[in-house]
Protein backbone atom coordinates (compact mmCIF):
# COMPACT_ATOMS: atom_id res chain seq x y z
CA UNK A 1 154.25 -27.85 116.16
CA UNK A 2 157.75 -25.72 117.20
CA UNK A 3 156.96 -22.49 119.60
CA UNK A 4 159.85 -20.93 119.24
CA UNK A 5 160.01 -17.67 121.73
CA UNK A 6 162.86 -15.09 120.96
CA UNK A 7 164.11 -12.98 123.78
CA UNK A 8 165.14 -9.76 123.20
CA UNK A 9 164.05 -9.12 119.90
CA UNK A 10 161.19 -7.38 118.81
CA UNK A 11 161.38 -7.81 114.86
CA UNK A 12 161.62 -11.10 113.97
CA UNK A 13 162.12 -10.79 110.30
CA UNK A 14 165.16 -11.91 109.55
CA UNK A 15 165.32 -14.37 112.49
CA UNK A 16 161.97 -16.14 110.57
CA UNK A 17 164.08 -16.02 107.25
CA UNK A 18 166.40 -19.06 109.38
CA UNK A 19 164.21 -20.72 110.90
CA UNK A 20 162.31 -21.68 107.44
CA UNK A 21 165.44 -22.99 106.27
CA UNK A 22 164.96 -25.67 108.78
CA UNK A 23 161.29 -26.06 109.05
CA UNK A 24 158.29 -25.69 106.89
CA UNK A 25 155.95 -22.90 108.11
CA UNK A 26 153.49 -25.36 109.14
CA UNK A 27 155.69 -26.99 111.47
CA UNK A 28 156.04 -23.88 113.70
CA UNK A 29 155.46 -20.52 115.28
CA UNK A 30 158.00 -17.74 115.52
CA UNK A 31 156.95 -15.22 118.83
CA UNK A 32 158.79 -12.20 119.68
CA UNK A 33 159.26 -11.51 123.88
CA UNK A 34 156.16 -9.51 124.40
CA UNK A 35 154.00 -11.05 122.14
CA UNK A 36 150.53 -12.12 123.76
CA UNK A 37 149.49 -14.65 121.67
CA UNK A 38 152.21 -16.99 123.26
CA UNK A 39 150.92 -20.38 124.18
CA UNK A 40 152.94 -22.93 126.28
CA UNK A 41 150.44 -26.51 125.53
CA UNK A 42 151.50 -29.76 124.36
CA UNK A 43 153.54 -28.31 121.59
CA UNK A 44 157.43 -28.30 121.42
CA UNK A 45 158.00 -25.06 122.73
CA UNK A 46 161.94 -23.54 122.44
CA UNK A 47 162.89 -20.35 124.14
CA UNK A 48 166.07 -18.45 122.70
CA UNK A 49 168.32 -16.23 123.76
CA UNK A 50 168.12 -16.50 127.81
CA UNK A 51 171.24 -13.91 127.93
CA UNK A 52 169.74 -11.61 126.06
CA UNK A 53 172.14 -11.00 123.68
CA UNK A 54 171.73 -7.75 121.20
CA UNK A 55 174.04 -9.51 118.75
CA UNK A 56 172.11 -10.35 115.59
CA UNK A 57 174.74 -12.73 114.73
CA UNK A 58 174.79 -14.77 118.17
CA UNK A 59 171.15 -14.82 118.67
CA UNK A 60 170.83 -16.54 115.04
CA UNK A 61 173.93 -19.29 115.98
CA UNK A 62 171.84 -20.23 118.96
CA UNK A 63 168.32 -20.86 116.82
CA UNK A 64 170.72 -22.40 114.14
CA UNK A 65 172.18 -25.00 117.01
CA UNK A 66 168.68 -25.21 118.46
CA UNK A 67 167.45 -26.48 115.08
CA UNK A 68 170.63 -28.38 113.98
CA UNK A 69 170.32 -30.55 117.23
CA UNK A 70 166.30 -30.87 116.55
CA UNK A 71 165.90 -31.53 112.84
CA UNK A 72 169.63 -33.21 112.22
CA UNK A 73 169.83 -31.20 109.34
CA UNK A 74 173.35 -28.69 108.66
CA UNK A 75 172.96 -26.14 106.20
CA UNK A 76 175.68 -25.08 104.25
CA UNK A 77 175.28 -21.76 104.29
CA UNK A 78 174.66 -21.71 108.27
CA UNK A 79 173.42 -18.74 109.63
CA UNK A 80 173.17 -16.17 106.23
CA UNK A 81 169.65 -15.81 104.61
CA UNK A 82 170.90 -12.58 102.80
CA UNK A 83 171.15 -12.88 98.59
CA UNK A 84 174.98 -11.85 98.19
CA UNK A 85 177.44 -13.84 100.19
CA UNK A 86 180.22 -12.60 97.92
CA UNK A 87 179.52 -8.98 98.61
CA UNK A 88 180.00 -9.88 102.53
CA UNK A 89 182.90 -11.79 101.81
CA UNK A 90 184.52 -8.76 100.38
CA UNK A 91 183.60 -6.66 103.26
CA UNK A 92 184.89 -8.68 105.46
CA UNK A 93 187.93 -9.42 103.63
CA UNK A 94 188.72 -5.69 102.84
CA UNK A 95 188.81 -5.30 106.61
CA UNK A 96 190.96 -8.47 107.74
CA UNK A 97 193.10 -8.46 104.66
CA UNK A 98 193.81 -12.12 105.24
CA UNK A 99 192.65 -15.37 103.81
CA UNK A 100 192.63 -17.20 106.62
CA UNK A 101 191.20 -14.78 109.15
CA UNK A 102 188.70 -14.57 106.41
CA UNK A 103 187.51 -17.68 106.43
CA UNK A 104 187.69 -18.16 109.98
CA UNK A 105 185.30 -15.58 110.31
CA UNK A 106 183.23 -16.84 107.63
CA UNK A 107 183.18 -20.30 109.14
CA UNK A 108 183.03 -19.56 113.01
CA UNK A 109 180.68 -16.33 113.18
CA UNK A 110 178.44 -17.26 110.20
CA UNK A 111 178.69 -21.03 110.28
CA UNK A 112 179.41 -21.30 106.82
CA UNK A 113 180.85 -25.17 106.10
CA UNK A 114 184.12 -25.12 105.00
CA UNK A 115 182.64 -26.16 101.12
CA UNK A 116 180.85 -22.93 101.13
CA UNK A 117 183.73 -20.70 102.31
CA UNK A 118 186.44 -21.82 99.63
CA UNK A 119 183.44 -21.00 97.12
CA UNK A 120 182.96 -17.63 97.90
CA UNK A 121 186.48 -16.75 98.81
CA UNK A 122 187.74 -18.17 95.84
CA UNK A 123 185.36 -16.83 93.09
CA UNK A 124 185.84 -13.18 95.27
CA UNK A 125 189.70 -13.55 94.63
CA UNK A 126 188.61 -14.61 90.86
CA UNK A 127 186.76 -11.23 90.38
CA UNK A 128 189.37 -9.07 91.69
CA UNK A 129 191.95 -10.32 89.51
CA UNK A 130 189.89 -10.51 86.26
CA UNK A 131 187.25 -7.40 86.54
CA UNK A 132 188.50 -5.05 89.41
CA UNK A 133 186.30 -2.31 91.08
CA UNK A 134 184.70 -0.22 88.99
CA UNK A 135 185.14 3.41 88.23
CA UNK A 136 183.13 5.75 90.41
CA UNK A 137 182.11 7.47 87.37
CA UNK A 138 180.40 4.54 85.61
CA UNK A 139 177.48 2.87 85.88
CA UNK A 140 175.54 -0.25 84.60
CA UNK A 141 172.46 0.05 82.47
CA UNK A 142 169.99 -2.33 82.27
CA UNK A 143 167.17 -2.18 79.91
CA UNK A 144 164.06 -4.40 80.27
CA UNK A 145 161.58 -5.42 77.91
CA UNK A 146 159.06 -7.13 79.40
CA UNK A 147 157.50 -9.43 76.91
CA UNK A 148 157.35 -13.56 76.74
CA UNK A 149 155.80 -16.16 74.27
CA UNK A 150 154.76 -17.80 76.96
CA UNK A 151 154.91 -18.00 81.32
CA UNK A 152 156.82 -20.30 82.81
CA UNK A 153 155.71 -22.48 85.92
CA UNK A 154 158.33 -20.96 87.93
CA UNK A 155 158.51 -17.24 86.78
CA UNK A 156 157.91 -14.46 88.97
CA UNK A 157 159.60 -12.21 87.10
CA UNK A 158 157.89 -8.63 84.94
CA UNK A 159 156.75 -11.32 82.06
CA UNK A 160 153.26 -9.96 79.62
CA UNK A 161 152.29 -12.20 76.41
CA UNK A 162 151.25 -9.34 73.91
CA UNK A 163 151.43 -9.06 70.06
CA UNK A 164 154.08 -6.76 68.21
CA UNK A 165 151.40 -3.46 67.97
CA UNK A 166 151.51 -3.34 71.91
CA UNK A 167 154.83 -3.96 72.01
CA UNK A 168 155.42 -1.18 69.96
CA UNK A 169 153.45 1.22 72.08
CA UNK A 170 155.79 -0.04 74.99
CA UNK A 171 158.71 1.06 72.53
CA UNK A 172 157.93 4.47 71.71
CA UNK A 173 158.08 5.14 76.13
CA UNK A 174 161.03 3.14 76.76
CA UNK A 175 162.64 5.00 74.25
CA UNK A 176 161.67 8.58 75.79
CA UNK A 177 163.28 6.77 79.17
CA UNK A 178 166.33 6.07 77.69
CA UNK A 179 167.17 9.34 76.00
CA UNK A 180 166.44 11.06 79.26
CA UNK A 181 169.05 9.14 81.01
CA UNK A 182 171.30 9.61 77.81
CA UNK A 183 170.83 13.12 78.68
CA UNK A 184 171.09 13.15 82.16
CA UNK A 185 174.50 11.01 82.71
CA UNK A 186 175.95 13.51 79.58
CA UNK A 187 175.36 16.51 82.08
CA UNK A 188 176.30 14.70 84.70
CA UNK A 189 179.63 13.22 83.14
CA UNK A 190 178.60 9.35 83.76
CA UNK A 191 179.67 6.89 81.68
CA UNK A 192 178.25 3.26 81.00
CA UNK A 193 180.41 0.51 81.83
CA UNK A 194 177.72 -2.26 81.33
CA UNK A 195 174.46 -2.92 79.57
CA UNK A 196 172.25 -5.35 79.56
CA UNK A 197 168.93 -6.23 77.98
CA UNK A 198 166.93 -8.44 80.23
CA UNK A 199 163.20 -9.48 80.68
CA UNK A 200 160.78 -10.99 80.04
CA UNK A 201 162.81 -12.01 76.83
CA UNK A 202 164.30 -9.68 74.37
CA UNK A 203 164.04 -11.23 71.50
CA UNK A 204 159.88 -11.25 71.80
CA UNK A 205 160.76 -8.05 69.65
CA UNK A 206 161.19 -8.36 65.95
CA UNK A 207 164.33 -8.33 64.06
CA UNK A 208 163.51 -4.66 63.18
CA UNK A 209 162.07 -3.66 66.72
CA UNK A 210 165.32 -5.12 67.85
CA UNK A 211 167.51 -3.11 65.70
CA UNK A 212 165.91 -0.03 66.01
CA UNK A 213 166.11 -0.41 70.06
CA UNK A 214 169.78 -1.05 69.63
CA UNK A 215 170.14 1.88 67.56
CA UNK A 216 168.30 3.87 69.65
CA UNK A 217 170.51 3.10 72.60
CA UNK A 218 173.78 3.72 70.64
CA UNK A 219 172.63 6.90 69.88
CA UNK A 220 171.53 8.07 73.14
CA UNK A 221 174.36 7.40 75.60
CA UNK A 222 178.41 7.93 75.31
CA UNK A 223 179.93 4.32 74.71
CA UNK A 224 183.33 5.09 74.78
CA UNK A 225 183.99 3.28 78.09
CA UNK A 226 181.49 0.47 77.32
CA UNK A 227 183.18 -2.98 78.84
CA UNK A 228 180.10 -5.07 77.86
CA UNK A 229 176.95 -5.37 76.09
CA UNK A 230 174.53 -8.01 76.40
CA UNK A 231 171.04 -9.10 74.85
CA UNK A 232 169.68 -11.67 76.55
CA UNK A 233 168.20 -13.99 73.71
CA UNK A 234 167.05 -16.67 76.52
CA UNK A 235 163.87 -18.53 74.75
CA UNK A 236 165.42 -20.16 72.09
CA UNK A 237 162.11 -20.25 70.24
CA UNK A 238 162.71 -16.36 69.95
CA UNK A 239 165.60 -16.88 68.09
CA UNK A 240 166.01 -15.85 64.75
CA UNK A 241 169.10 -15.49 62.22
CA UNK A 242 167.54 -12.10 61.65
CA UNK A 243 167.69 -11.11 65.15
CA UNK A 244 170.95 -12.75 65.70
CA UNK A 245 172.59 -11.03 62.76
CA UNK A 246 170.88 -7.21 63.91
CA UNK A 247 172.52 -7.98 67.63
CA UNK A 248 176.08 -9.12 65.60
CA UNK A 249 175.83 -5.74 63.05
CA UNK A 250 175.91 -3.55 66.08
CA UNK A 251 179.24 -5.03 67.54
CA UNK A 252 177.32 -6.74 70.37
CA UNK A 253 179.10 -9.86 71.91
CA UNK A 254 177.09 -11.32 75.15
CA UNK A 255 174.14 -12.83 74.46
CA UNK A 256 171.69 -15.80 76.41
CA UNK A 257 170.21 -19.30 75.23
CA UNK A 258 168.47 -20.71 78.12
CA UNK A 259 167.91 -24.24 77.62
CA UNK A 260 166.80 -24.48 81.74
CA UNK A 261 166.78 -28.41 80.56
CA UNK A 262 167.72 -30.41 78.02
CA UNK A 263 164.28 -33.03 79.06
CA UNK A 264 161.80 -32.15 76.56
CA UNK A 265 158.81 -33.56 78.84
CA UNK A 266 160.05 -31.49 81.48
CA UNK A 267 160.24 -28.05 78.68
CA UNK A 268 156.13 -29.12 78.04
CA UNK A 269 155.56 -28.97 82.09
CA UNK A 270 157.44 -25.75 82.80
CA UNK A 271 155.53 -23.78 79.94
CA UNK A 272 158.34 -23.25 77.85
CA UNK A 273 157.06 -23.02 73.95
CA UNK A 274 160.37 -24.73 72.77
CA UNK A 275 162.16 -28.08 72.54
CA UNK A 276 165.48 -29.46 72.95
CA UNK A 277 166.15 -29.66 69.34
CA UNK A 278 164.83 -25.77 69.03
CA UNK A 279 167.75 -25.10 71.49
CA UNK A 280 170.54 -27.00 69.24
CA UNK A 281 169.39 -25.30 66.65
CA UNK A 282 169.15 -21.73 68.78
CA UNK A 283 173.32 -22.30 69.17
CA UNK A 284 173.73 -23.14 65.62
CA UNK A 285 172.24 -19.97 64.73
CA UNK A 286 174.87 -18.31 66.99
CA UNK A 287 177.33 -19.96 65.98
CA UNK A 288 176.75 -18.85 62.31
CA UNK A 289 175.91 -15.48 62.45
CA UNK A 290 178.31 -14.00 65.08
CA UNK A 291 181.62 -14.67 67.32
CA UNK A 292 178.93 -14.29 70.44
CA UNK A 293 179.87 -14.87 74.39
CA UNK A 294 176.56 -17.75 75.10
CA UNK A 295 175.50 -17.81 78.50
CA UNK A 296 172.68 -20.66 78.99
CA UNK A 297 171.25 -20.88 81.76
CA UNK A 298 170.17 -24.10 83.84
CA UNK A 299 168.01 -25.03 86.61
CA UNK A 300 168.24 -28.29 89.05
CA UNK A 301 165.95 -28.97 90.88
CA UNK A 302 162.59 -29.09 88.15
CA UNK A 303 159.82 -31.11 88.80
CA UNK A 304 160.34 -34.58 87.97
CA UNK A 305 163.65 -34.74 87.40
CA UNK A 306 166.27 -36.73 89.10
CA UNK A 307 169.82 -36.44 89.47
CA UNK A 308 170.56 -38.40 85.94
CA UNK A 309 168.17 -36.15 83.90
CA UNK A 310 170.42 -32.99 85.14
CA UNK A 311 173.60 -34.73 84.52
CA UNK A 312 172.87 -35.77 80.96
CA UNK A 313 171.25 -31.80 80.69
CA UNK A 314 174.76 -30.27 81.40
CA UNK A 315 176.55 -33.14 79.52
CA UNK A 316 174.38 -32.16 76.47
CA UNK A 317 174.41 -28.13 77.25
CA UNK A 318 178.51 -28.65 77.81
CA UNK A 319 178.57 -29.96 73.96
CA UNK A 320 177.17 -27.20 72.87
CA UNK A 321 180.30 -25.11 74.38
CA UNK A 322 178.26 -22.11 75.65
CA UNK A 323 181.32 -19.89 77.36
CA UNK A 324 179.50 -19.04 80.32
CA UNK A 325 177.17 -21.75 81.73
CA UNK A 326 174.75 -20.24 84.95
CA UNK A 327 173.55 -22.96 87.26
CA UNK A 328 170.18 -21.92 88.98
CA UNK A 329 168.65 -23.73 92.17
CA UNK A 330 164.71 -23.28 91.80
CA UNK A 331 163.39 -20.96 94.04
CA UNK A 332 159.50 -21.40 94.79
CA UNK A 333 158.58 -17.69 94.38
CA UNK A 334 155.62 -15.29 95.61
CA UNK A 335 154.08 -14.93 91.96
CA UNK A 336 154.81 -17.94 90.49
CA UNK A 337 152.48 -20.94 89.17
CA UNK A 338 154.35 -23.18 90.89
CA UNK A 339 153.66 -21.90 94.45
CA UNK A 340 150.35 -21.84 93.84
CA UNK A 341 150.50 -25.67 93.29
CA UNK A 342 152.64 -27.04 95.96
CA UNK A 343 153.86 -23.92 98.10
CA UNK A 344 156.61 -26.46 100.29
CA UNK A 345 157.89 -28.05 97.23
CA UNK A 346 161.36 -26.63 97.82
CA UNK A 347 161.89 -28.27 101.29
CA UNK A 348 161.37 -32.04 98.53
CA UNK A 349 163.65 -31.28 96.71
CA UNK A 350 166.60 -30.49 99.37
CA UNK A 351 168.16 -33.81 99.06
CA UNK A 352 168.08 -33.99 95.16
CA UNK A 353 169.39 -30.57 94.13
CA UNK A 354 172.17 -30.73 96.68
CA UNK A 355 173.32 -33.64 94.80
CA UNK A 356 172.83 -31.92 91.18
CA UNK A 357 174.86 -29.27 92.51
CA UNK A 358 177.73 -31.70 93.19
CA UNK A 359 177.19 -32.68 89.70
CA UNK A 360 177.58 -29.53 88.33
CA UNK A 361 180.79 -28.84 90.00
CA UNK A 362 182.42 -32.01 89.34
CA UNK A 363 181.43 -31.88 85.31
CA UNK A 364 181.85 -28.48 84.61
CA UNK A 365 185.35 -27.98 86.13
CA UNK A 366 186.23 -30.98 84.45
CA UNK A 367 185.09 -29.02 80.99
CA UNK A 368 187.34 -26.34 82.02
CA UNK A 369 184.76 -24.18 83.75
CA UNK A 370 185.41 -22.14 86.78
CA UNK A 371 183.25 -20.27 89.47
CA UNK A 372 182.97 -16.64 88.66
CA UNK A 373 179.69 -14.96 90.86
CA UNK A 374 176.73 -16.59 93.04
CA UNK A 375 174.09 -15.54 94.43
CA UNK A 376 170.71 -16.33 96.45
CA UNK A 377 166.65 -16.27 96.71
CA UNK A 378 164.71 -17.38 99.47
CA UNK A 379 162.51 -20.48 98.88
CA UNK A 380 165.36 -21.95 97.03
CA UNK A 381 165.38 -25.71 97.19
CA UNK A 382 168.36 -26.96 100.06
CA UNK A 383 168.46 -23.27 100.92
CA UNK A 384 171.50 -23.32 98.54
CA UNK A 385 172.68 -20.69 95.25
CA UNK A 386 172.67 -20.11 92.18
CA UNK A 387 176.32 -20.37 90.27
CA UNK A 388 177.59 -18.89 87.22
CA UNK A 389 180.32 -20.70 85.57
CA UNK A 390 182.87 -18.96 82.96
CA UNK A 391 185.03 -20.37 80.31
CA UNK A 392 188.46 -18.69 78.93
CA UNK A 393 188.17 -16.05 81.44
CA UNK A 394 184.77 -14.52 80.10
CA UNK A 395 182.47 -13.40 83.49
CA UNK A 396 180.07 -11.13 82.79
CA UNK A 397 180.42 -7.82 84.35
CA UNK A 398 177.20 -6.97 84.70
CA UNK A 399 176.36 -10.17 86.74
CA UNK A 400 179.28 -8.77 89.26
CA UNK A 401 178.62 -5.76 89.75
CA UNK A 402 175.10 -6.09 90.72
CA UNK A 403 175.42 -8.58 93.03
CA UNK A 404 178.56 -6.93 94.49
CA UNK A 405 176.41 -3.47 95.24
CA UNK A 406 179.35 -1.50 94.69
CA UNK A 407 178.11 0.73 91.47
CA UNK A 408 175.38 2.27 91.04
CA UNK A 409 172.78 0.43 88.22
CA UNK A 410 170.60 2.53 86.21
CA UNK A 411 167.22 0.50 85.16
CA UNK A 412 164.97 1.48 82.46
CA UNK A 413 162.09 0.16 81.29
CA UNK A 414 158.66 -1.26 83.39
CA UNK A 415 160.28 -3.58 86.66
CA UNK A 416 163.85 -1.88 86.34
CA UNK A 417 165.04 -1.08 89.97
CA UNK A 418 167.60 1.55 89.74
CA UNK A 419 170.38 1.53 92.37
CA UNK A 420 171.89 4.74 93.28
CA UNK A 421 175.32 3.62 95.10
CA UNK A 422 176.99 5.97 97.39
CA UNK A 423 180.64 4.92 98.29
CA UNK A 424 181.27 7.38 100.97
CA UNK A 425 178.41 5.70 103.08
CA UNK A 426 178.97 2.37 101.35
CA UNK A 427 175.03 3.15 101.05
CA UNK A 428 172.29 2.59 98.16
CA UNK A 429 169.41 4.03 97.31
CA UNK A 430 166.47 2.52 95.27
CA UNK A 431 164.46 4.19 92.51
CA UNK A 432 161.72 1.82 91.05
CA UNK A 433 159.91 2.02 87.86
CA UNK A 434 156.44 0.51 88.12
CA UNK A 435 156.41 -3.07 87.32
CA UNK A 436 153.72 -3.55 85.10
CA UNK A 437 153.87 -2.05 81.43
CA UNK A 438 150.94 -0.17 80.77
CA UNK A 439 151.09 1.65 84.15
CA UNK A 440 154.71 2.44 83.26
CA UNK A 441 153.56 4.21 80.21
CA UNK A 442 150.59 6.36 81.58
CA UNK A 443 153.00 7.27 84.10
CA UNK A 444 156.03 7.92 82.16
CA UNK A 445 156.66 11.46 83.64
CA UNK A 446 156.42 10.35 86.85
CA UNK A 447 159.20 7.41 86.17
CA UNK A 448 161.89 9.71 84.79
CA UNK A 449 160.97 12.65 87.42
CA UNK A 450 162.07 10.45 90.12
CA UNK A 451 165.30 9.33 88.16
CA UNK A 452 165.87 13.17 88.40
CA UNK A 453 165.19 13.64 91.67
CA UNK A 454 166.84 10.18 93.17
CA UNK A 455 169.13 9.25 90.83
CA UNK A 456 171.10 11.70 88.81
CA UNK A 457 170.57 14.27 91.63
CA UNK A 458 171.99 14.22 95.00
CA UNK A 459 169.91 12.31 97.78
């Protein structure tokens, strides 16, 4: 057991946040300077910052050092525990307005490895050149229906098995959400630049329930700046020629088939109600009914697969020439099934998603792929990211901007987390919806009050 005593600090949030990149929380104890319960026995104990430094920053090299020199592990990412690495790599690149002072930074104050810096500078540089800041009069909408066939082992996400009648009920008070905020950004002269249907999955809904959501949101809000509109289709045992065709009538370009694998004993562990010839067939439906922008999704690091099931995964998923290919470390979350069976199983599979992330480089720039955002989520296996990949220049906006925290996001539905962005302050402000569905439509009211009082007012 590691007692690891920080001086000078008296939250030791985000100091814990490194330290489990390096240990598992068995292994140690985290104490703050005044803390009481401190005991010096037999253990290991480690004491940090002796100057007492007040620099976040330095305070973190030293337990990064401490750790490196202890554990002989280097994480790529070195001292950053934070979800957006891009967004800070923009920061700090809008100040420095150099590539090479850039990355010095990068590499010397945050202890990125040099792998990891290119990365992020080079898919920043990417989005500049090919989507730009936004407009400070836009916004992106996202819209979430929060229905699945099934739950899979890894899901933490807003994610209800119901049949269509409940469904429907959910319906009839997203839809009073969305024409108050078709309402409110008319008066308020906002315009969407992005929309996106997420989940749960989408396409749970019916081919009509489908078309008369779409409807419903083409009637309620100004398009006439619309970039981008996406449907996330995901499962592909939701998909339907029926549903594909309503999504293709009404113009709609982006949409999602998530294969996560290509390993159909792996599909049968992780829940998921489909198989691999479901998902060739889920493309072929695509393919037939609409000139669509597929994103599918991926995820290394599932149970019982080894570097050789991933690789034949994206050589099978790269076949299928989806334009936008997302590459997902698994992340052990909070309210997942999979925690609840082995909560340290990230820290097992360090060594073997590293390597299918090498993979994934290697065979999807060779398929003319490129880098366009990342992102990250604690308990993520090899503390490492998750990587969308774009072919023929076609990034998704929406994934940009709301990683990049630089426009304000308006959420609807149960789960949505709107994001009120003020530029001025570089600041945001979060208005939640309740997450779970039948709360969110006893308390309706309540939900589009506070998007009048946090959002489309001034806070």
């Amino acid at each position: 057991m590691y007692r690891i005593k920080l001086n000078n600090v008296n939250d030791k949030y985000d100091y814990n946040e490194l330290v489990k990149i390096f240990l598992q929380p068995d292994q140690y104890k985290l104490y703050c300077e005044d803390d009481t319960s401190i005991v010096e026995n037999d253990d290991i104990f480690i004491e940090v910052n002796y100057q007492r430094s007040e620099d976040k920053n330095q305070i973190k090299r030293e337990i990064f050092n401490v750790l490196k020199d202890i554990t002989g592990k280097r994480p790529p990412w070195g001292i950053l525990t934070g979800v957006r690495p891009v967004k800070l790599t923009r920061e700090i690149f809008e100040k420095l307005m150099d590539d090479e002072q850039a990355s010095k930074k990068l590499k010397e104050e945050y202890l990125l490895s040099e792998e990891k810096s290119s990365l992020i500078m080079d898919i920043y540089h990417y989005q500049q050149s090919n989507v730009g800041k936004s407009e400070p009069d836009t916004v992106g909408i996202y819209i979430g229906i929060p229905f699945c066939p099934t739950r899979c082992l890894y899901c933490s996400f807003t994610s209800n098995q119901k049949d269509s009648d409940e469904i429907d009920n959910y319906l009839k008070s997203l839809y009073k959400e969305i024409e108050y905020c078709g309402r409110a950004m008319r008066e308020h002269s906002i315009f969407a630049e992005s929309i996106y249907i997420g989940g749960g999955t989408p396409t749970t809904l019916t081919h009509n329930q489908l078309d008369e959501l779409l409807i419903k949101i083409k009637n309620s809000f100004d398009l006439t700046r619309l970039k981008e509109f996406t449907v996330e289709a995901g499962r592909p045992d939701t998909i339907t020629s029926e549903k594909l065709k309503v999504i293709a009538n009404q113009g709609i370009k982006r949409i999602s088939i998530n294969p996560q694998t290509m390993k159909d004993k792996t599909l049968e562990l992780i829940g998921r109600s489909h198989n691999v010839e479901d998902i060739k067939k889920a493309f072929k439906i695509a393919c037939e009914q609409g000139d669509f922008i597929i994103n599918a999704d991926l995820i290394a690091g599932l149970p019982n697969e080894s570097s050789e099931d991933f690789s034949e995964t994206l050589r099978e998923v790269i076949a299928l020439a989806p334009s936008n290919i997302t590459v997902h470390t698994l992340a052990v979350k909070k309210a997942s099934k999979l925690i609840e069976a082995d909560e340290n199983y990230h820290y097992k599979q360090s060594n073997t998603v590293e390597d299918m992330l090498d993979i994934s480089k290697d065979m999807l720039s060779a398929s003319g792929y490129r880098p366009y955002y990342l992102y990250r989520q604690k308990h993520m296996a090899g503390a490492l990211e998750n990587v969308g990949y774009c072919k023929d220049d076609t990034p998704c906006i929406y994934n940009i901007r709301i990683m990049d925290e630089s426009q304000s996001i308006l959420a609807i539905g149960a789960g949505g987390i709107s994001k009120k962005y003020y530029p001025a302050e570089n600041r945001l402000e979060r208005v939640p919806n309740v997450s779970n569905y039948q709360i969110y439509m006893e308390r309706l009211d309540e939900m589009i009050e506070r998007k009048r009082k946090n959002f489309f007012e001034e806070v």
